[in-house]
Structures are given as structure tokens and as C-alpha cells.
Protein backbone atom coordinates (compact mmCIF):
# COMPACT_ATOMS: atom_id res chain seq x y z
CA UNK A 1 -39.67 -12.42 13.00
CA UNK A 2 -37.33 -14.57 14.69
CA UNK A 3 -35.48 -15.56 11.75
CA UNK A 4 -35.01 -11.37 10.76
CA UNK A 5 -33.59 -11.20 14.06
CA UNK A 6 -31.40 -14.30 13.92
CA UNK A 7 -30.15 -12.79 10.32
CA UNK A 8 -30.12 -9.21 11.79
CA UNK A 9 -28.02 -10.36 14.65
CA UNK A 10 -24.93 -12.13 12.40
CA UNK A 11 -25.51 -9.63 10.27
CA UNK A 12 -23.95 -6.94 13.02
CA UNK A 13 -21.55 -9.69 14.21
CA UNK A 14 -19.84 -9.75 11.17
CA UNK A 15 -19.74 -6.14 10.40
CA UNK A 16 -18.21 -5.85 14.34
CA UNK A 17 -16.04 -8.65 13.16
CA UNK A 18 -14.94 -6.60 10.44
CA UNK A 19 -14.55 -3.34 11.93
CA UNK A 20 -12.25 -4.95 14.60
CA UNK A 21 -10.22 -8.02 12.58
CA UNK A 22 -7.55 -6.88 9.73
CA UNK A 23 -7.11 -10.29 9.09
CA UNK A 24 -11.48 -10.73 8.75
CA UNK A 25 -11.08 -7.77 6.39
CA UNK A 26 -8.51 -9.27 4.01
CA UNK A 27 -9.76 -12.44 3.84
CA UNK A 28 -13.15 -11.24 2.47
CA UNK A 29 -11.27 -8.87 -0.03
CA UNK A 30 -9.22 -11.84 -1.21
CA UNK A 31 -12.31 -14.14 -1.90
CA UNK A 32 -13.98 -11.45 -3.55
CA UNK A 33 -10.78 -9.93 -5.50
CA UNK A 34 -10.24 -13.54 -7.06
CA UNK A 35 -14.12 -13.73 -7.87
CA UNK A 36 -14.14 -11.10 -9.68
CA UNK A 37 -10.58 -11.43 -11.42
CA UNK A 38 -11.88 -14.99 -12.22
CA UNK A 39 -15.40 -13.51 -14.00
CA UNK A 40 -13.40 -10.88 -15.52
CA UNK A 41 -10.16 -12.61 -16.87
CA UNK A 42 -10.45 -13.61 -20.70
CA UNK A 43 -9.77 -17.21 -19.73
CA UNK A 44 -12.27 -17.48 -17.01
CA UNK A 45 -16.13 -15.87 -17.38
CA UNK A 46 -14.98 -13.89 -20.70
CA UNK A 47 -18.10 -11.31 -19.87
CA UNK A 48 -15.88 -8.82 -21.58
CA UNK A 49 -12.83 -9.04 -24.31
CA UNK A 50 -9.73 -9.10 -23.56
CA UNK A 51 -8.71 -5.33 -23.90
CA UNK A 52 -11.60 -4.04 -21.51
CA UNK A 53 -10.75 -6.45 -18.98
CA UNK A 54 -7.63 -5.12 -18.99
CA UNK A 55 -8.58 -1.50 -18.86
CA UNK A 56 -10.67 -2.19 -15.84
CA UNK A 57 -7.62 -4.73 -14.03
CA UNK A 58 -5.47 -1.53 -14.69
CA UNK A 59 -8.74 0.56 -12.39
CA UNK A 60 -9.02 -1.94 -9.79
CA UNK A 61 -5.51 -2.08 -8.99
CA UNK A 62 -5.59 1.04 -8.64
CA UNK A 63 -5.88 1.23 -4.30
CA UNK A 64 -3.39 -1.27 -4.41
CA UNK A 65 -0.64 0.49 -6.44
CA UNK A 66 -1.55 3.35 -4.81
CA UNK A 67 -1.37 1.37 -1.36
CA UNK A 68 2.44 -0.17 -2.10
CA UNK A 69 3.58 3.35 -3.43
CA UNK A 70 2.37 4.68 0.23
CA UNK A 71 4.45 2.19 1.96
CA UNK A 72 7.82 2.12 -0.31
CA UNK A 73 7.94 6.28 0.32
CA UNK A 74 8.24 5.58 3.79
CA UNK A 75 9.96 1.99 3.37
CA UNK A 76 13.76 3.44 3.68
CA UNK A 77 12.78 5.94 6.88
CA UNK A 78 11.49 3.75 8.46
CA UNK A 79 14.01 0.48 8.20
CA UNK A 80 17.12 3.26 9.08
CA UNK A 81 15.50 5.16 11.82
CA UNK A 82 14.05 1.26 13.26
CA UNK A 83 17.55 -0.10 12.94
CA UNK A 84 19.43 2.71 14.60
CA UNK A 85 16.51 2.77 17.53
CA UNK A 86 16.89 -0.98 18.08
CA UNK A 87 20.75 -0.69 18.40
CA UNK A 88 20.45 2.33 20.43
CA UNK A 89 17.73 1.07 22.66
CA UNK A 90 20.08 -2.05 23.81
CA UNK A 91 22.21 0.44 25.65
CA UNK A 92 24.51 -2.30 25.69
CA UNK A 93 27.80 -2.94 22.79
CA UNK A 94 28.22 -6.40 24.45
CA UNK A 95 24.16 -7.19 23.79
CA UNK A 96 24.87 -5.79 19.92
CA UNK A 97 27.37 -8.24 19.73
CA UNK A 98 25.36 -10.92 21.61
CA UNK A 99 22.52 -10.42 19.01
CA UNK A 100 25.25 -10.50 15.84
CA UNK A 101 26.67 -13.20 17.04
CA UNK A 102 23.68 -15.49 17.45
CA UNK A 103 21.24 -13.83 14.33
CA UNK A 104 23.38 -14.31 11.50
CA UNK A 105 24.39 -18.21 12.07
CA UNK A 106 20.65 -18.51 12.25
CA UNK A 107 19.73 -16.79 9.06
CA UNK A 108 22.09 -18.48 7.03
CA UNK A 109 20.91 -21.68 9.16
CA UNK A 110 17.26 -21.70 8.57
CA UNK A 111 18.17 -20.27 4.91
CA UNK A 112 19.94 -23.05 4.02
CA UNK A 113 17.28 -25.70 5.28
CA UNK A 114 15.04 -24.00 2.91
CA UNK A 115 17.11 -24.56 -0.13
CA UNK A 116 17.76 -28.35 0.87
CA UNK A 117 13.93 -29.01 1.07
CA UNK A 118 13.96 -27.07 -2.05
CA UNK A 119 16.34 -29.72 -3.50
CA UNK A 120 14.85 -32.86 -1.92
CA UNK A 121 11.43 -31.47 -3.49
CA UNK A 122 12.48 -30.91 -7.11
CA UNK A 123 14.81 -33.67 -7.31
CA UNK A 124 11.98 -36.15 -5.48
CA UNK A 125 9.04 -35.18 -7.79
CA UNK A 126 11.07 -34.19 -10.83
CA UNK A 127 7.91 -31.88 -11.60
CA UNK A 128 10.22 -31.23 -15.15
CA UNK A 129 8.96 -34.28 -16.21
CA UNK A 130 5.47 -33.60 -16.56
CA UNK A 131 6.01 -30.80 -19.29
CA UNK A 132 7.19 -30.66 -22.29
CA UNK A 133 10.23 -28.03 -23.57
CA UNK A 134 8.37 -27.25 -26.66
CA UNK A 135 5.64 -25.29 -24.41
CA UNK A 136 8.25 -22.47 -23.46
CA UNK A 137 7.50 -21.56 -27.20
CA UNK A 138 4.12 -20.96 -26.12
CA UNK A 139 4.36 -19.33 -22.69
CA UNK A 140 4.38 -15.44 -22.68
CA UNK A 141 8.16 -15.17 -24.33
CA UNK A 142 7.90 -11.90 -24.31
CA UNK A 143 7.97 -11.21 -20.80
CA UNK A 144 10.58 -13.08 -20.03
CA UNK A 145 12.98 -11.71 -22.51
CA UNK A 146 12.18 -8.31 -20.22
CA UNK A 147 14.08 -9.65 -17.70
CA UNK A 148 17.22 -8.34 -17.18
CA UNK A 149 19.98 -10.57 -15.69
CA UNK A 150 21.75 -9.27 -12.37
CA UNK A 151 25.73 -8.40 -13.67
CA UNK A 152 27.72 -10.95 -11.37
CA UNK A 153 30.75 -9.83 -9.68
CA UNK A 154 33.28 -10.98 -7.58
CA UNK A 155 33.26 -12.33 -4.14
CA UNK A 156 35.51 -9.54 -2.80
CA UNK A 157 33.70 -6.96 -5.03
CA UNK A 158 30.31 -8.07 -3.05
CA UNK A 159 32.07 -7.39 0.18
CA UNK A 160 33.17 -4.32 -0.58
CA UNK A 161 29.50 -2.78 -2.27
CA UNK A 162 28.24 -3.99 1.01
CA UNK A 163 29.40 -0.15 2.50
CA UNK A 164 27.53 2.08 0.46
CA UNK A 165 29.68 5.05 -0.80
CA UNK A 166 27.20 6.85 -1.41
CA UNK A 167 24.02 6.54 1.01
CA UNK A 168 21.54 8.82 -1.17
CA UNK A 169 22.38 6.64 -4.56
CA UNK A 170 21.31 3.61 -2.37
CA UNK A 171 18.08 4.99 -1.27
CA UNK A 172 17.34 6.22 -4.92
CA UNK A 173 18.24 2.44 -5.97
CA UNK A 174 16.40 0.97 -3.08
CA UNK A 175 19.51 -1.46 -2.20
CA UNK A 176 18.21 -2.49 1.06
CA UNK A 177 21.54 -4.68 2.09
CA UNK A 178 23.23 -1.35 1.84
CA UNK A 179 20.83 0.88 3.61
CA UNK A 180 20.38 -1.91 6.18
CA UNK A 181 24.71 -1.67 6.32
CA UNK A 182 24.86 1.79 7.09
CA UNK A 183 22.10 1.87 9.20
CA UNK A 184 24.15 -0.79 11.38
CA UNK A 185 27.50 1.15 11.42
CA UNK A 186 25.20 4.62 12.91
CA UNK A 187 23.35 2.88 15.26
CA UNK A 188 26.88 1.74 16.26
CA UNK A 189 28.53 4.77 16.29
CA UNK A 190 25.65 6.28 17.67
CA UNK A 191 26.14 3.86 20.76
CA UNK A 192 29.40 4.22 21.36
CA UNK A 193 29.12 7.90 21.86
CA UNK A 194 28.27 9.66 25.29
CA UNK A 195 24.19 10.19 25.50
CA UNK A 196 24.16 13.59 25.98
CA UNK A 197 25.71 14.00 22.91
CA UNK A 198 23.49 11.87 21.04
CA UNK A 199 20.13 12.74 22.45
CA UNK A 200 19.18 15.31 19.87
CA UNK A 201 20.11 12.63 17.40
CA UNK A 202 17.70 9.55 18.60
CA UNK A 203 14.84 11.96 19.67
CA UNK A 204 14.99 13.03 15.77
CA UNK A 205 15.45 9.53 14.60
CA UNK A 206 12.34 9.05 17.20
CA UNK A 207 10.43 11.53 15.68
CA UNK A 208 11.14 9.84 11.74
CA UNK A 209 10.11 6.39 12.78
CA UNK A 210 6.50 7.92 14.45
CA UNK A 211 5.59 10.05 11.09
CA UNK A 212 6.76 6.95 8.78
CA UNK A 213 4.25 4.76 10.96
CA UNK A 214 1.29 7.05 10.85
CA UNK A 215 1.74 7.24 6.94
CA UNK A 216 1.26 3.81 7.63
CA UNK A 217 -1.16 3.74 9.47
CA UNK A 218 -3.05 5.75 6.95
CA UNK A 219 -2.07 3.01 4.32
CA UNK A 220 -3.39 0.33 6.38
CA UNK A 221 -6.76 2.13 6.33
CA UNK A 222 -6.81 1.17 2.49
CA UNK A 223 -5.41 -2.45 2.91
CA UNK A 224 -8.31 -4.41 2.17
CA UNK A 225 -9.43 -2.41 -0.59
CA UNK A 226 -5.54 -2.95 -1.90
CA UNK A 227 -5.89 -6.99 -1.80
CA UNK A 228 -8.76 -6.40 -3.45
CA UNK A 229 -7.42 -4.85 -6.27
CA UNK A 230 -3.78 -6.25 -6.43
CA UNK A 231 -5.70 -10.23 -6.27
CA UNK A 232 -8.10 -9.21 -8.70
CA UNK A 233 -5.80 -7.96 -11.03
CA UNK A 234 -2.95 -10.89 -10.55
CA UNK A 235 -6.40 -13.19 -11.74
CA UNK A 236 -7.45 -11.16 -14.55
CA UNK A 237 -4.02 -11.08 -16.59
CA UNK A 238 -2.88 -15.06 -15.34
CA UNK A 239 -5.89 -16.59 -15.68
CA UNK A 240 -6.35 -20.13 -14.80
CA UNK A 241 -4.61 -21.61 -17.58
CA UNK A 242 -1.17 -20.76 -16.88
CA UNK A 243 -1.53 -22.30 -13.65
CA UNK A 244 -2.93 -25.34 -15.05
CA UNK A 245 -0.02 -26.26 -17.55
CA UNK A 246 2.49 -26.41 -14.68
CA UNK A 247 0.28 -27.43 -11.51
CA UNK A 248 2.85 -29.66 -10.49
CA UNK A 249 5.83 -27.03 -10.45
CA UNK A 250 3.61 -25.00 -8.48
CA UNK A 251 2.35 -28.17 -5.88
CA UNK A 252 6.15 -28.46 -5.60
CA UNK A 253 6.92 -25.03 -4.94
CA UNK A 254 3.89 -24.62 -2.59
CA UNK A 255 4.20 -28.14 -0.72
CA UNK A 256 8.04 -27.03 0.20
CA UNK A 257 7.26 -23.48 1.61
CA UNK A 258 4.57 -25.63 3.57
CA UNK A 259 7.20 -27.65 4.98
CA UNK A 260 9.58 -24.85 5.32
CA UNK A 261 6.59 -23.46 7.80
CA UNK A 262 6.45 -26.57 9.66
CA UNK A 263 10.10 -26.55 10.19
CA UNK A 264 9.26 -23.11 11.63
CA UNK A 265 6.62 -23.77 14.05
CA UNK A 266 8.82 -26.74 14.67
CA UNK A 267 11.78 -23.71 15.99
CA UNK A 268 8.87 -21.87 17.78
CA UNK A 269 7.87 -24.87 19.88
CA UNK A 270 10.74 -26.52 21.11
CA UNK A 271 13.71 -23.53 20.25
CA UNK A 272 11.62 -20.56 21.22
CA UNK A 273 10.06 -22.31 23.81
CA UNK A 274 5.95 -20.81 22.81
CA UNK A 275 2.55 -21.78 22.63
CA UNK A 276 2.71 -23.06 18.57
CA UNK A 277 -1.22 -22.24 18.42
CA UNK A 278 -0.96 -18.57 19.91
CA UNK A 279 1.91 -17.97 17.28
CA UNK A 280 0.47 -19.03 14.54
CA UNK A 281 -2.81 -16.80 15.46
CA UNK A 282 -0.84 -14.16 16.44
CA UNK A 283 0.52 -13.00 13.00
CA UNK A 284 -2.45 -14.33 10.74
CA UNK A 285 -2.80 -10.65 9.66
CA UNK A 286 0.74 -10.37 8.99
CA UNK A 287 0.67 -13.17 6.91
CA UNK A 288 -2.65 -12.47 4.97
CA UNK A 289 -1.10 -9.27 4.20
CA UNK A 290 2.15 -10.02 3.09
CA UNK A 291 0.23 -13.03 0.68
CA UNK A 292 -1.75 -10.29 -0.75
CA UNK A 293 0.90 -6.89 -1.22
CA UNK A 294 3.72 -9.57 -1.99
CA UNK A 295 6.01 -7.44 -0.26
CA UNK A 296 7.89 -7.68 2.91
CA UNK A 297 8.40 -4.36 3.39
CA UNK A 298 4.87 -3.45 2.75
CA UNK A 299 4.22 -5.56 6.28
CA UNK A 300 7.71 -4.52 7.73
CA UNK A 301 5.51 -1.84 10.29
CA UNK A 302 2.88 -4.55 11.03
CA UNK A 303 5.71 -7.20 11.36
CA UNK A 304 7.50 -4.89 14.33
CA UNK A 305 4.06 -3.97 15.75
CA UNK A 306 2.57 -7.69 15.74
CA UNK A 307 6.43 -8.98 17.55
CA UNK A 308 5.97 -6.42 20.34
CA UNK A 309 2.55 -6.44 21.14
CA UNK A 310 0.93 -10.06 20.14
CA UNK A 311 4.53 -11.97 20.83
CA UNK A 312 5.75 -10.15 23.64
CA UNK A 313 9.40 -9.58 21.90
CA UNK A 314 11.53 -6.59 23.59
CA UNK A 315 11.23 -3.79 21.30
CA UNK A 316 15.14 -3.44 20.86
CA UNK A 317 14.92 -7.12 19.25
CA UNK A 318 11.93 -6.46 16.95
CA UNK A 319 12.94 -3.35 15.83
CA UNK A 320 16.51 -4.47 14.60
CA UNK A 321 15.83 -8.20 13.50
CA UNK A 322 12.53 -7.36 11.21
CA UNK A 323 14.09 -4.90 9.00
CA UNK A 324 17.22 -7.00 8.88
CA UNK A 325 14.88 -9.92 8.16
CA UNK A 326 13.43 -8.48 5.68
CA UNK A 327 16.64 -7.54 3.73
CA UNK A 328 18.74 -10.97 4.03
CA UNK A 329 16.44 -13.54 5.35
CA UNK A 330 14.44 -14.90 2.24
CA UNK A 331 13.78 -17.69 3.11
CA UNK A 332 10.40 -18.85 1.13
CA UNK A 333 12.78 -16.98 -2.10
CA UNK A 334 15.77 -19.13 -1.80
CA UNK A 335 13.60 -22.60 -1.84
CA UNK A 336 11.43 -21.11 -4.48
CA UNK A 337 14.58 -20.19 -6.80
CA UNK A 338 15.81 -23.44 -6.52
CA UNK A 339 13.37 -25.50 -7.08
CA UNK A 340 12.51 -23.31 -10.56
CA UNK A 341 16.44 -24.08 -11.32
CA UNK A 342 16.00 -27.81 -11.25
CA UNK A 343 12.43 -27.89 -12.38
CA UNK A 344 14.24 -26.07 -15.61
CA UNK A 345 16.54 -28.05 -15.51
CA UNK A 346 14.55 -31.31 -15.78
CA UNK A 347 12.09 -29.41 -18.64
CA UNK A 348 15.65 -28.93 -20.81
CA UNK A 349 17.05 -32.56 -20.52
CA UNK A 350 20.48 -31.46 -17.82
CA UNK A 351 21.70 -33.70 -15.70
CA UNK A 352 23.74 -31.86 -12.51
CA UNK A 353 26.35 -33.77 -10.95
CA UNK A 354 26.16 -33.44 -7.04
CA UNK A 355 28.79 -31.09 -6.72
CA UNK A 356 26.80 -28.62 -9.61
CA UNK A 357 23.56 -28.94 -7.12
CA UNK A 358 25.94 -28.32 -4.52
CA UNK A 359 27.02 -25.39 -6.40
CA UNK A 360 23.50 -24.36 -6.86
CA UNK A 361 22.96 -24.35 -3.62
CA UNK A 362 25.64 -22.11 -2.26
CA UNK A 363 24.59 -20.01 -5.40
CA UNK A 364 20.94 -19.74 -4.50
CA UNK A 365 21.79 -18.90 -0.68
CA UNK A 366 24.09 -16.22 -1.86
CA UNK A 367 21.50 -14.60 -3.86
CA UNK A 368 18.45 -14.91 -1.91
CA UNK A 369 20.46 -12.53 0.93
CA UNK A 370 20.02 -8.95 0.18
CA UNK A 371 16.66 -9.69 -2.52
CA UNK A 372 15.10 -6.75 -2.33
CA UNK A 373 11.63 -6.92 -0.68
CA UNK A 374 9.43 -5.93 -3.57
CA UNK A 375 7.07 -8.09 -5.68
CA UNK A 376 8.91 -9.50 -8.50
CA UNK A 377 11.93 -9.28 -7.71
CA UNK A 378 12.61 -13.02 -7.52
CA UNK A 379 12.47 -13.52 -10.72
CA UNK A 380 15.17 -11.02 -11.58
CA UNK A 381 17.44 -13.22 -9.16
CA UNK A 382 16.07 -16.51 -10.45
CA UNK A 383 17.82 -14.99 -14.59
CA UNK A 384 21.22 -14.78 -12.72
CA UNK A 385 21.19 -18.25 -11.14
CA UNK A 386 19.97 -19.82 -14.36
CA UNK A 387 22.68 -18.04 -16.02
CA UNK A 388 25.35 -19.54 -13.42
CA UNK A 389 24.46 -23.36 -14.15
CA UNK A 390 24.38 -22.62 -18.02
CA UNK A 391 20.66 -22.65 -18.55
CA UNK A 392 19.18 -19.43 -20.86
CA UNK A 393 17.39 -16.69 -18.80
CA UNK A 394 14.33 -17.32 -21.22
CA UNK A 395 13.55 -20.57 -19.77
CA UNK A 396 11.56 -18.32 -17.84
CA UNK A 397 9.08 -18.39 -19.48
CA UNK A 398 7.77 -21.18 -18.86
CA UNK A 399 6.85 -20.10 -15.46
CA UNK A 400 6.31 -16.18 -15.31
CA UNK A 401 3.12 -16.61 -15.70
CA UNK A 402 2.53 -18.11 -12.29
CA UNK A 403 5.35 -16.29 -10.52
CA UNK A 404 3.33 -13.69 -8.99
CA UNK A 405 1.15 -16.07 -7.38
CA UNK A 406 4.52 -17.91 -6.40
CA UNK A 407 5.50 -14.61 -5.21
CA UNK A 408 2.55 -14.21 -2.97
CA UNK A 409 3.14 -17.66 -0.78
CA UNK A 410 6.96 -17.55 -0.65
CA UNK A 411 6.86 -13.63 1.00
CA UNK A 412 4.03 -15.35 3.16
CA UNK A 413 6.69 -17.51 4.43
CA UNK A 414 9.90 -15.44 4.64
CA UNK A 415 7.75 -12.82 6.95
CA UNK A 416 6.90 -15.81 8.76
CA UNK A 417 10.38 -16.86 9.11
CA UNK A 418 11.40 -13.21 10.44
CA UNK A 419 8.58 -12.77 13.33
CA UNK A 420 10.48 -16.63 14.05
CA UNK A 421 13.37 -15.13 14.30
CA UNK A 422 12.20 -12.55 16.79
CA UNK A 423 10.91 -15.13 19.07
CA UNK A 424 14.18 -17.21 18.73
CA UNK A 425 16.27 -14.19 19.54
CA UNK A 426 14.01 -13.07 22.35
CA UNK A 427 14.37 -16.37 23.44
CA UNK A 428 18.30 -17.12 23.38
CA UNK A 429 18.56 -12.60 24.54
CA UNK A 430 16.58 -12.66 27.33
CA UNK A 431 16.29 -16.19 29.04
CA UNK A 432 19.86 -15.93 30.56
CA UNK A 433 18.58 -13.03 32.43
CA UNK A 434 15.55 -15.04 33.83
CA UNK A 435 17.35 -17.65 34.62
């Protein structure tokens, strides 16, 4: 009797536990999602063939596609009417200014740590070495002749497309750098006009941002029923062996975005001035969620909603630095592309000089800004930097297969690096006035 109500009594713990905790929630879909994808994938258990396991990855994904479709509907509402609010909200051109000035030395800052671990990495371990060239005979050639190279233009050229000329072709292409543009130059002009002129204009823009986040709100209902299906999927078509033959371009990859998240809670203690344990608790859901959607913008609501409430950020701050975040600071994707650069490099035989990894560098930072936030797109950047140091895009090849998992850890880290940001920014914004 005692021992039924010992049992009885975790037993409601953990469902209370799970009512209450996202982050409980996820976890337990995760574990399960790569149980099953492990016991259904043709390389793993092999209870079924190949073509039924398939059929039923293509059903279990099913909440999850159906999850990420929810959010990118909403995706573009919400970054324009969040960006224009967060301008708007500082009441203030000199604070605009104040926050330009100090968040885009620190994205292309903390960006450009991430690529020199990156380096350091891949050049330290030469992970290359432990594989040989003739395997990217052998490693799903197919897909990586799908991927199309980016069409690389000219410096001024980039300036220029930076201004969309026309905002409803960007939405229809999903170029966030653009949206996130224009949505900068409104909330501008938007400020600079008298307020009873523009009141009808932010109580509508008020009124987009609260429907976008109950649509997502709804979506979140699904979320652990989407990791589920999107991890259980990933594992069914991967496998285990395509991990296996390049485990140590992965342990390179993995151990740099871990050091890339040190250098972050390194900012948080002694920049940001916080509590390094309460951070790191405070966006656990954030980052479960972001692992398992790949996405940034799929977490983009939970990001702004986890700044203000868990981190105490001032909404104007939150609101304008995750969507811009989430556009140009990729952090986890710029130390992941170039570490797959040299690690291809090493696999084909090419020596760089320093100033061609210097090169690289400047190349990879360049690209990373602007990635769209959507899974797999990194790998459509990654083709145009492998391009630029004269390596084919099909080197690929040899490490699609483990991208998506790739994928998962690096978007881990660059929504990591944006809530940092936040608290830097909240930091730098608002101590003066304390002080």
C-alpha cells in the first residue's frame, strides 16, 4: 500500500510537472521522438523496411510540419509589427541611436569570435584527416547536387538590395534582412512624426502583434507533439551511420558552439552584470525548442516573451533586438560554416595560406548576416562559401547527412546568443539611468 502511494504520488508530480514546464514537456518528447526514430530507422531496429519507415516518418512529422507552417504564417507580422513597436515604444530618436550605435559593433563582435573559435577548432583537430575523399562517392550525392548555390554579387549591389523595392516580393521570398530594413526605416518614420498622428497607426500595429502571438500561442499548444515528430523523423532518414563516419567533424562542430556558449555566459556574468545560473535556467525552454524546430523564428515569440518576463529586459529592447537577432546575428551558423569549409578543405588535400583563411573569414561573417532563420538554410550558404575558396558545392556531401542535427545545436546557440544580447543591451541602455 505504501509503495502504490509512493508510485501514485510521483506519478501526479510528474504529470503537474508536465502540465506546468514547456521545457519538462519537450524534453520527454525528444527522448521518446529519438527512441522511436532509432527503432524505426532502417539502420537502427529495422522492425520495418525501408519504404514503410518512411511512409510513417512522413506521418509523424506531421504535427511538426504542421507546427513550423503555423509559426512562418505569422513569422513576417509579427517581426514588422515587433520592430516598429520596439522603436516606437523608446519614445526617444537619441535612445534609437543609442541602441544602433552599441548593437551592431556587438553583433559583428560576438560574430566574429565565433568564426575564430571556428578556425582555431578545425585547424587544431584537422577533423579532415580522419576521412577519406573517396567516401563523398558514397555519401547521399544526390542531395547535395540539390543544392543550389546563392548567385554572389557585388559589395555595393548588397548595400543597395538591403532597401527592399518592393516590400510584398520580400515577404513572398521571406528575405528577412529586408523585411527587418523596412521595418527599421517605419518604426523611424513612425517616430519622428507627431503622436496624434500616428496613434491609429501603432494601436493597429498593436493589434497585429497580439493576433500573431495568440496564433502562437495556439502553436505552442502542439510543441511537444512537434519535437516529437520533427526528432523522430530527423532519426529515421539519418540514421546512426552517417553520424558515425564523421563523428569527429561533428565533436568539432559541437565542442566549438559549446565554447561559443561559454564565451556567452562569460558576457552575461561579467558584461551584463547577472546571475549566470538564473540565465541559463531562464531560457532552457527557449533553447530546447529552438534544438528541436531548428528555427529561430519558430522561438522568435518565446524568445521576446522569455527576455521580458524571466530576464527582466525593457520591452522596447526585447522587442527590437530579438527579431533583429534573429535576422543578422548567427552566430552558432557562422562557426558551423567555417569549420565545414576547412574540414573540406582538409578531406580534399588544400592548403589555405593565412590571408585565404583570413578571407574565409570575412567571407563566412558576411554570409552568416541576413541567413534566413529556417532549418536548412545553412547549408545553402555553406555551397556559396565553398564556391568562394574554389572547393565544388558537392563536397557537401560528405556531410548533409548530419547537417540537420548540426542545424539543431548551432540555432540552439544563435537564440542563445540573441536573449545575450538583450541582457547586454539592457545592461549598457539602462544602467546610465540607475546610476
Amino acid at each position: 500500500m505504501m509503495f502504490r502511494q509512493y508510485l501514485q504520488k510521483n506519478i501526479n508530480s510528474i504529470s503537474i510537472l508536465m502540465k506546468k514546464k514547456l521545457w519538462a514537456q519537450i524534453v520527454v518528447a525528444m527522448i521518446l521522438g529519438l527512441s522511436i526514430g532509432l527503432i524505426l530507422s532502417p539502420q537502427g531496429g529495422a522492425l520495418v523496411s525501408q519504404s514503410v519507415s518512411l511512409s510513417i516518418a512522413a506521418w509523424i512529422k506531421l504535427p511538426g510540419s504542421v507546427f513550423l507552417n503555423l509559426i512562418q504564417m505569422v513569422v513576417v507580422p509579427l517581426v514588422i509589427s515587433s520592430i516598429i513597436l520596439g522603436i516606437c515604444s523608446s519614445g526617444d530618436p537619441e535612445y534609437l541611436k543609442r541602441v544602433g550605435s552599441r548593437i551592431v559593433p556587438y553583433f559583428l563582435a560576438t560574430t566574429t569570435i565565433a568564426v575564430v573559435i571556428g578556425c582555431f577548432l578545425a585547424i587544431a583537430i584537422t577533423p579532415g584527416a580522419f576521412i577519406d575523399a573517396s567516401l563523398l562517392t558514397s555519401m547521399v550525392p544526390e542531395s547535395a547536387s540539390a543544392v543550389q548555390v546563392v548567385q554572389v554579387t557585388s559589395v555595393p549591389d548588397k548595400v543597395a538590395a538591403l532597401i527592399p523595392s518592393n516590400v510584398t516580393a520580400a515577404q513572398v521570398e521571406r528575405n528577412m534582412l529586408q523585411i527587418v530594413v523596412f521595418s527599421i526605416i517605419v518604426g523611424i518614420a513612425v517616430l519622428a512624426l507627431p503622436k496624434d498622428k500616428i496613434k491609429p497607426f501603432v494601436s493597429l500595429a498593436e493589434s497585429i502583434q497580439e493576433i500573431a502571438l495568440k496564433i502562437v500561442s495556439w502553436a505552442m499548444l502542439i510543441a511537444p507533439y512537434a519535437v516529437f515528430g520533427l526528432l523522430a523523423d530527423i532519426t529515421i532518414r539519418v540514421g546512426i551511420e552517417a553520424i558515425i563516419g564523421v563523428s569527429v567533424y561533428v565533436a568539432t562542430v559541437v565542442l566549438g558552439l559549446v565554447l561559443l556558449f561559454f564565451c556567452y555566459l562569460f558576457i552575461i556574468k561579467f558584461v551584463a552584470k547577472m546571475n549566470v545560473v538564473k540565465f541559463i535556467t531562464s531560457i532552457r525552454d527557449v533553447q530546447l525548442l529552438a534544438f528541436s524546430t531548428s528555427s529561430s523564428a519558430a522561438v522568435m515569440p518565446l524568445s521576446m516573451s522569455t527576455a521580458i518576463n524571466q530576464l527582466r529586459v525593457k520591452p522596447s529592447i526585447s522587442k527590437f533586438i530579438v527579431p533583429l537577432g534573429a535576422t543578422v546575428n548567427m552566430d552558432g551558423t557562422a562557426l558551423y560554416q567555417v569549420i565545414a569549409a576547412l574540414f573540406l578543405t582538409q578531406v580534399y588535400g588544400i592548403d589555405l595560406s593565412t590571408l585565404e583563411i583570413v578571407i574565409l573569414i570575412l567571407t563566412t561573417v558576411g554570409a552568416s548576416i541576413g541567413s534566413p532563420s529556417t532549418p536548412g538554410v545553412g547549408i545553402v550558404i555553406l555551397a556559396t562559401i565553398l564556391q568562394g575558396i574554389g572547393l565544388p558545392p558537392s563536397g557537401i556531401a560528405l556531410i548533409i547527412g548530419v547537417d540537420r542535427i548540426l542545424d539543431m545545436c548551432r540555432t540552439t546557440v544563435n537564440v542563445t546568443g540573441d536573449l545575450t544580447a538583450c541582457c547586454v543591451m539592457n545592461r549598457w541602455l539602462e544602467a546610465p539611468k540607475r546610476e
